[in-house]
C-alpha atoms as a PDB file:
ATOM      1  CA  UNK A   1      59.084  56.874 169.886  1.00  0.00           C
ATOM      2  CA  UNK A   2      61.284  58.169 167.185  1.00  0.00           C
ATOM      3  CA  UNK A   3      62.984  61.240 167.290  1.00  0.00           C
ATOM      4  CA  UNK A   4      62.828  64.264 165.611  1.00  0.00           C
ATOM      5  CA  UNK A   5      65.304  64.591 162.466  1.00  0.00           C
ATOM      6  CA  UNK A   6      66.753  67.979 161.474  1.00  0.00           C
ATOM      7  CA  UNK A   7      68.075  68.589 158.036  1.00  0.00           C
ATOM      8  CA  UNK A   8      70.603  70.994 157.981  1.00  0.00           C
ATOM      9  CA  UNK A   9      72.148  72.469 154.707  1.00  0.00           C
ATOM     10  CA  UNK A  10      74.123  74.644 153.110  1.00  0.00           C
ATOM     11  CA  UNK A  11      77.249  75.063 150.444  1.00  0.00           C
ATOM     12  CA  UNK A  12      79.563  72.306 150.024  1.00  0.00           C
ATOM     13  CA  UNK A  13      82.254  75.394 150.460  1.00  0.00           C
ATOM     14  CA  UNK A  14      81.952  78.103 153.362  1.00  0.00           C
ATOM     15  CA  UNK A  15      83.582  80.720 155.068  1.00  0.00           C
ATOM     16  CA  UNK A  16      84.884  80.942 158.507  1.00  0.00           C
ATOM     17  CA  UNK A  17      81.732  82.274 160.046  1.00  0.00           C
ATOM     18  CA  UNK A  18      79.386  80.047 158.068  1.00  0.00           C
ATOM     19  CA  UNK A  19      81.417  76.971 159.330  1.00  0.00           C
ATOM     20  CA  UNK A  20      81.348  77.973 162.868  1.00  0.00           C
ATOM     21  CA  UNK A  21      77.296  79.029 162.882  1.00  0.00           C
ATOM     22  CA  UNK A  22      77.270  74.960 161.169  1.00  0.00           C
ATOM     23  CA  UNK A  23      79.197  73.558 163.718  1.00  0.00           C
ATOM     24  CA  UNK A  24      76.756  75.001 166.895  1.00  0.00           C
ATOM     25  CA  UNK A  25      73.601  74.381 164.822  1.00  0.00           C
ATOM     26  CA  UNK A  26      74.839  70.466 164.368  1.00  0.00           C
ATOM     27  CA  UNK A  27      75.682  70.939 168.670  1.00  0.00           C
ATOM     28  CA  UNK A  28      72.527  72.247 169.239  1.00  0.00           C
ATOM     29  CA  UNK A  29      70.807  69.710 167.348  1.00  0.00           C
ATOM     30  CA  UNK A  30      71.879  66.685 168.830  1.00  0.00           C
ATOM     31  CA  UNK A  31      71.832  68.695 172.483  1.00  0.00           C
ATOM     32  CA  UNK A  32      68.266  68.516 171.558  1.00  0.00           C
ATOM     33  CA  UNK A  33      68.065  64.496 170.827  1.00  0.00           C
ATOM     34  CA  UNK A  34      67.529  65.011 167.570  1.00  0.00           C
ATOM     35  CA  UNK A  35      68.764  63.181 164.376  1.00  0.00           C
ATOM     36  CA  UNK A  36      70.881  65.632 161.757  1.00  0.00           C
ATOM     37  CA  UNK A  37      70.664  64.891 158.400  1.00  0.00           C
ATOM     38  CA  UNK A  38      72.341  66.302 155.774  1.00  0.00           C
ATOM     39  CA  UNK A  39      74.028  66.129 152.100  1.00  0.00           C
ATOM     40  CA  UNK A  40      76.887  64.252 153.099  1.00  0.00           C
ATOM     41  CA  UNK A  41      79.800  66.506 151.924  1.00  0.00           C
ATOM     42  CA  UNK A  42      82.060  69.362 152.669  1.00  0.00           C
ATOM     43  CA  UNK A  43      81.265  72.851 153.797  1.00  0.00           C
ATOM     44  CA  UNK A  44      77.947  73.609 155.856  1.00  0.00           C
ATOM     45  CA  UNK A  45      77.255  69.915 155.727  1.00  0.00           C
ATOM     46  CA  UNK A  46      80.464  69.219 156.823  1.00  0.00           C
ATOM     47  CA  UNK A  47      80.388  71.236 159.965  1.00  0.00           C
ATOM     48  CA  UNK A  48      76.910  70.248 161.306  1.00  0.00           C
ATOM     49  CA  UNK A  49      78.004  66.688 160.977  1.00  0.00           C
ATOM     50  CA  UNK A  50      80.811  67.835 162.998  1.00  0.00           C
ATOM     51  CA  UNK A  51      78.992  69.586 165.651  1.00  0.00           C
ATOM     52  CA  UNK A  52      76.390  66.793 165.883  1.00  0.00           C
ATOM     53  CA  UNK A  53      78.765  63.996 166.112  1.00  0.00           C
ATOM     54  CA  UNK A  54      81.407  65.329 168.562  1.00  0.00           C
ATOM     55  CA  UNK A  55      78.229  66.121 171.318  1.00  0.00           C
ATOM     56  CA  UNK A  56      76.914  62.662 170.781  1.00  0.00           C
ATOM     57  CA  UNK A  57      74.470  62.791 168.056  1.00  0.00           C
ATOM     58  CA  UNK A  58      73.473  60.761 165.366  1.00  0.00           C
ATOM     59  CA  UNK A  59      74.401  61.693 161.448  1.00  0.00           C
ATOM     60  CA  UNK A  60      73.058  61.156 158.419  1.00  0.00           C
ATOM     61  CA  UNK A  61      74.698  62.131 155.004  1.00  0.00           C
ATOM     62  CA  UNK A  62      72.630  61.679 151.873  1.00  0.00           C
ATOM     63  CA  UNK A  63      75.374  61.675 149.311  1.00  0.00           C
ATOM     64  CA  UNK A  64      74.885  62.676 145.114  1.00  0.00           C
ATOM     65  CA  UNK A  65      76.327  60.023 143.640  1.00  0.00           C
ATOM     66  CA  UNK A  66      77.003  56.228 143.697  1.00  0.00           C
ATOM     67  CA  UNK A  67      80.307  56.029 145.911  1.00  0.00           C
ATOM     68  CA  UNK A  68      81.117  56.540 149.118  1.00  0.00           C
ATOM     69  CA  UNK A  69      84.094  58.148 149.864  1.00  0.00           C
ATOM     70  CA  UNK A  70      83.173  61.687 149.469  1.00  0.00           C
ATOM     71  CA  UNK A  71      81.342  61.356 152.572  1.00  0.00           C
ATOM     72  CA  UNK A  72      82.532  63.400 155.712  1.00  0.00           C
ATOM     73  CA  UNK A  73      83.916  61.984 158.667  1.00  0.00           C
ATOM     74  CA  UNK A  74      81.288  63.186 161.009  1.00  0.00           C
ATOM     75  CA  UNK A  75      78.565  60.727 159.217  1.00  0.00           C
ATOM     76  CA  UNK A  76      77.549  57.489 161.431  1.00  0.00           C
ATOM     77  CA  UNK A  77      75.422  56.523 158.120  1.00  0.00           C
ATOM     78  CA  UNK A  78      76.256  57.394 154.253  1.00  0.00           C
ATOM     79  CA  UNK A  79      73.163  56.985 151.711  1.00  0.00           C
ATOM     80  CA  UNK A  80      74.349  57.129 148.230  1.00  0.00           C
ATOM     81  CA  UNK A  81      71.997  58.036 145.891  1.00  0.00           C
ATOM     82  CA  UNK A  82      73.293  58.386 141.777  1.00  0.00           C
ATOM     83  CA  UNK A  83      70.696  60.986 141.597  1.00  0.00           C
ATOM     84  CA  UNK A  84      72.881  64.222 141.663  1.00  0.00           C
ATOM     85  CA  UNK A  85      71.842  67.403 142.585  1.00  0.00           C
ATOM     86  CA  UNK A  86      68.141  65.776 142.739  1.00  0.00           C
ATOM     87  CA  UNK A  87      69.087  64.194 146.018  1.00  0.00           C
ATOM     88  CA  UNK A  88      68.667  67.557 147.724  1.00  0.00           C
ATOM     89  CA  UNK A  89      64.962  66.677 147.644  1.00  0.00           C
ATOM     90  CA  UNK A  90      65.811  63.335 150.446  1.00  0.00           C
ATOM     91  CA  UNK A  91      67.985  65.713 152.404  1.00  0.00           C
ATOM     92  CA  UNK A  92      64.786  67.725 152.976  1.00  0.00           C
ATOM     93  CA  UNK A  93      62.142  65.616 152.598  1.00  0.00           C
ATOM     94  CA  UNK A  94      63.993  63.399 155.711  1.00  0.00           C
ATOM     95  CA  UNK A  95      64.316  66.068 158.191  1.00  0.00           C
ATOM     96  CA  UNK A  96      61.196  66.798 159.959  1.00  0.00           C
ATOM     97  CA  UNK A  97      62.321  70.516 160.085  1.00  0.00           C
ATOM     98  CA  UNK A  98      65.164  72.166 158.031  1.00  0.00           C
ATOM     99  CA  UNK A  99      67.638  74.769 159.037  1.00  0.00           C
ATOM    100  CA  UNK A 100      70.060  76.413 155.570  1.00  0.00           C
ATOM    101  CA  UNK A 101      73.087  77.864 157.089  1.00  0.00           C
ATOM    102  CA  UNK A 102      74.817  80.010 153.658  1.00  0.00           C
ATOM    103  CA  UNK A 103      74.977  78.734 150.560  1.00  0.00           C
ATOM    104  CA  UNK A 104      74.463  79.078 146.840  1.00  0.00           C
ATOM    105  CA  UNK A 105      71.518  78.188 144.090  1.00  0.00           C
ATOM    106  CA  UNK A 106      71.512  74.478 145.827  1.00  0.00           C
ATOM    107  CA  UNK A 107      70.685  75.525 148.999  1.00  0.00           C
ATOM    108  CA  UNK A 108      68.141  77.923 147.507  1.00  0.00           C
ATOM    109  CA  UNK A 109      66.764  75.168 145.517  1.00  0.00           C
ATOM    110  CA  UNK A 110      66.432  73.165 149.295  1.00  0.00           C
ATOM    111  CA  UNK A 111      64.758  75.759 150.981  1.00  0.00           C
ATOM    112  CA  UNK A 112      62.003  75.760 148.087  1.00  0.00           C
ATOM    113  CA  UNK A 113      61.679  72.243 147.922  1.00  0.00           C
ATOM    114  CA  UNK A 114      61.375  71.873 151.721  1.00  0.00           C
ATOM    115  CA  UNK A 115      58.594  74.704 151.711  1.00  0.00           C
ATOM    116  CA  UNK A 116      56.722  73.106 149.041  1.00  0.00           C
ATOM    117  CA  UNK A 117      56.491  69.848 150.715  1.00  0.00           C
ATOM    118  CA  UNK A 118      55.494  71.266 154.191  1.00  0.00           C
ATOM    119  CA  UNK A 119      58.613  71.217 155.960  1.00  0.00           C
ATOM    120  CA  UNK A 120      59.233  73.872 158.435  1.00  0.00           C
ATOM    121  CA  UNK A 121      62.583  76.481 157.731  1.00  0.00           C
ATOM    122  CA  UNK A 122      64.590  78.257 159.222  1.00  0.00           C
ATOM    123  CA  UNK A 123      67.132  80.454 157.496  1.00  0.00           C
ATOM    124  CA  UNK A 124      70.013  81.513 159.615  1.00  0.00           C
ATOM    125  CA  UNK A 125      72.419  83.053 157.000  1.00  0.00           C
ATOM    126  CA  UNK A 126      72.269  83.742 153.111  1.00  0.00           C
ATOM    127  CA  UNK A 127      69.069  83.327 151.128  1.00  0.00           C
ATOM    128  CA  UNK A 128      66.113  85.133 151.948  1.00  0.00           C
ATOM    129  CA  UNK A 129      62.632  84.512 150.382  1.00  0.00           C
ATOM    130  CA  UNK A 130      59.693  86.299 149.001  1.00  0.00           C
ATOM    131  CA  UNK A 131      57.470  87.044 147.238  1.00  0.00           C
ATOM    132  CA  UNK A 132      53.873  89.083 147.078  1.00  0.00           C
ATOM    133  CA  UNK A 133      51.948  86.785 149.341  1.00  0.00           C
ATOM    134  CA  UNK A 134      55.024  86.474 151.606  1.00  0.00           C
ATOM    135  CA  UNK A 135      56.882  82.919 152.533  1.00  0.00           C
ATOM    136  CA  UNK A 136      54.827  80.816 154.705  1.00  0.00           C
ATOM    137  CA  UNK A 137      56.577  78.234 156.565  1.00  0.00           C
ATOM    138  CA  UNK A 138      60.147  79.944 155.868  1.00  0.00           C
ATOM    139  CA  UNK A 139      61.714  81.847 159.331  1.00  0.00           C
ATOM    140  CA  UNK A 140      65.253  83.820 160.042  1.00  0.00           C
ATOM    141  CA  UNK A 141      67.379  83.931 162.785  1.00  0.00           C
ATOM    142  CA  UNK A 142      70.366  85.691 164.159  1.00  0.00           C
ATOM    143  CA  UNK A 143      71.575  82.670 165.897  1.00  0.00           C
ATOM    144  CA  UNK A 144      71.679  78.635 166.352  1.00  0.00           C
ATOM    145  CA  UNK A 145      70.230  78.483 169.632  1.00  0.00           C
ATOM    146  CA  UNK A 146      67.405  81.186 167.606  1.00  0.00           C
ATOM    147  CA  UNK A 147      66.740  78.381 164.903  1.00  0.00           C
ATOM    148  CA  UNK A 148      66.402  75.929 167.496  1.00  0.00           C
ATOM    149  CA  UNK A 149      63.870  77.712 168.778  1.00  0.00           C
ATOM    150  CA  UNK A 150      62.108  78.377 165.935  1.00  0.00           C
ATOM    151  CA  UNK A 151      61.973  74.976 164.697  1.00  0.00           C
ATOM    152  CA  UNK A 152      60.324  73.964 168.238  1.00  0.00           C
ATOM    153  CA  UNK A 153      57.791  76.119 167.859  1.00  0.00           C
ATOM    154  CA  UNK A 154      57.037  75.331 164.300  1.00  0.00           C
ATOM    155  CA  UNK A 155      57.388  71.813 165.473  1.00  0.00           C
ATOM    156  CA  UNK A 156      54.858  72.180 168.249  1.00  0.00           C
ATOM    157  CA  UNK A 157      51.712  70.463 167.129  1.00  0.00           C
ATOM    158  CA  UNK A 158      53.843  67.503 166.154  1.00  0.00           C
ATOM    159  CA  UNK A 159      53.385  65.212 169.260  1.00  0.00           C
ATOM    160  CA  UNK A 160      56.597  63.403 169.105  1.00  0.00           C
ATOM    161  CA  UNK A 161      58.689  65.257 171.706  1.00  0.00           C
ATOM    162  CA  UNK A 162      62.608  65.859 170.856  1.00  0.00           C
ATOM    163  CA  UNK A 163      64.356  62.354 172.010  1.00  0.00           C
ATOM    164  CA  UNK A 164      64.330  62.806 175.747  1.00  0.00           C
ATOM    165  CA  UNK A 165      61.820  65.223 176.904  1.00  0.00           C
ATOM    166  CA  UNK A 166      58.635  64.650 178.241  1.00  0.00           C
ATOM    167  CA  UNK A 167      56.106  65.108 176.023  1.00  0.00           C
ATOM    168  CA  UNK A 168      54.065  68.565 176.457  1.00  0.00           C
ATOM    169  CA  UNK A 169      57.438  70.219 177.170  1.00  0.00           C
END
């Protein structure tokens, strides 16, 4: 059985605090058995890679453009795309879930483009959405282990359990 794959994104530049909320998201993900994917660069993406990778997890980084080398460090695979700021659609679109730590009109863009396809999000700092009908499928939390949470329960009619649980948990 596959596991689950959490797309996690945010700016490409961060502060302190948004770096650090990153970092435990990308923990908590792979604590989970779960796959992180994310754009591939600095920032946010930087520090979930991070997280993920230095408590055993598996990273993805879904890069802009044709090369390479502006990947992270934390990445175990690099997908380069050519597509620019386009590619933001695969960062969401792979994820089974999506958490947006920060961030500017890209991120933004992510969250709307996850919603619109069906993907579940949670937003634990910067952007919130709106608007008269409300935003269905979009959640906020105070904390990592929070969005964790969150994204199991949104999760929870999907019958593949997070890697290494028993399903039904």
């Amino acid at each position: 059985m596959q596991p689950k794959y959490i797309s996690v994104i945010g700016g490409g530049r961060c502060d302190a605090a948004d770096y650090a909320l990153a970092e435990e998201v990308g923990r908590l993900v792979a604590e989970a058995g779960a796959t992180l994917v994310c754009g591939g660069l600095a920032g946010v993406m930087e520090a979930a890679a991070r997280g993920a990778k230095e408590a055993g997890g598996t990273t993805i980084g879904i890069l802009p453009g044709h090369d390479r080398t502006p990947a992270n460090p934390y990445l175990d695979h690099v997908l380069t795309t050519g597509i620019g700021h386009a590619r933001n659609l695969a960062v969401v679109s792979s994820g089974d879930a999506v958490i947006a730590v920060g961030g500017g009109y890209g991120t933004l863009a992510e969250i709307g483009l996850a919603a619109k396809i069906g993907r579940p999000v949670v937003v634990l700092s910067g952007w919130r959405v709106q608007n008269d009908e409300g935003a269905d499928g979009v959640w906020y939390a105070t904390s990592p282990s929070e969005a964790i949470a969150l994204l199991r329960d949104a999760l929870g009619d999907d019958d593949r359990p997070f890697e290494g649980e028993a399903a039904g948990d």
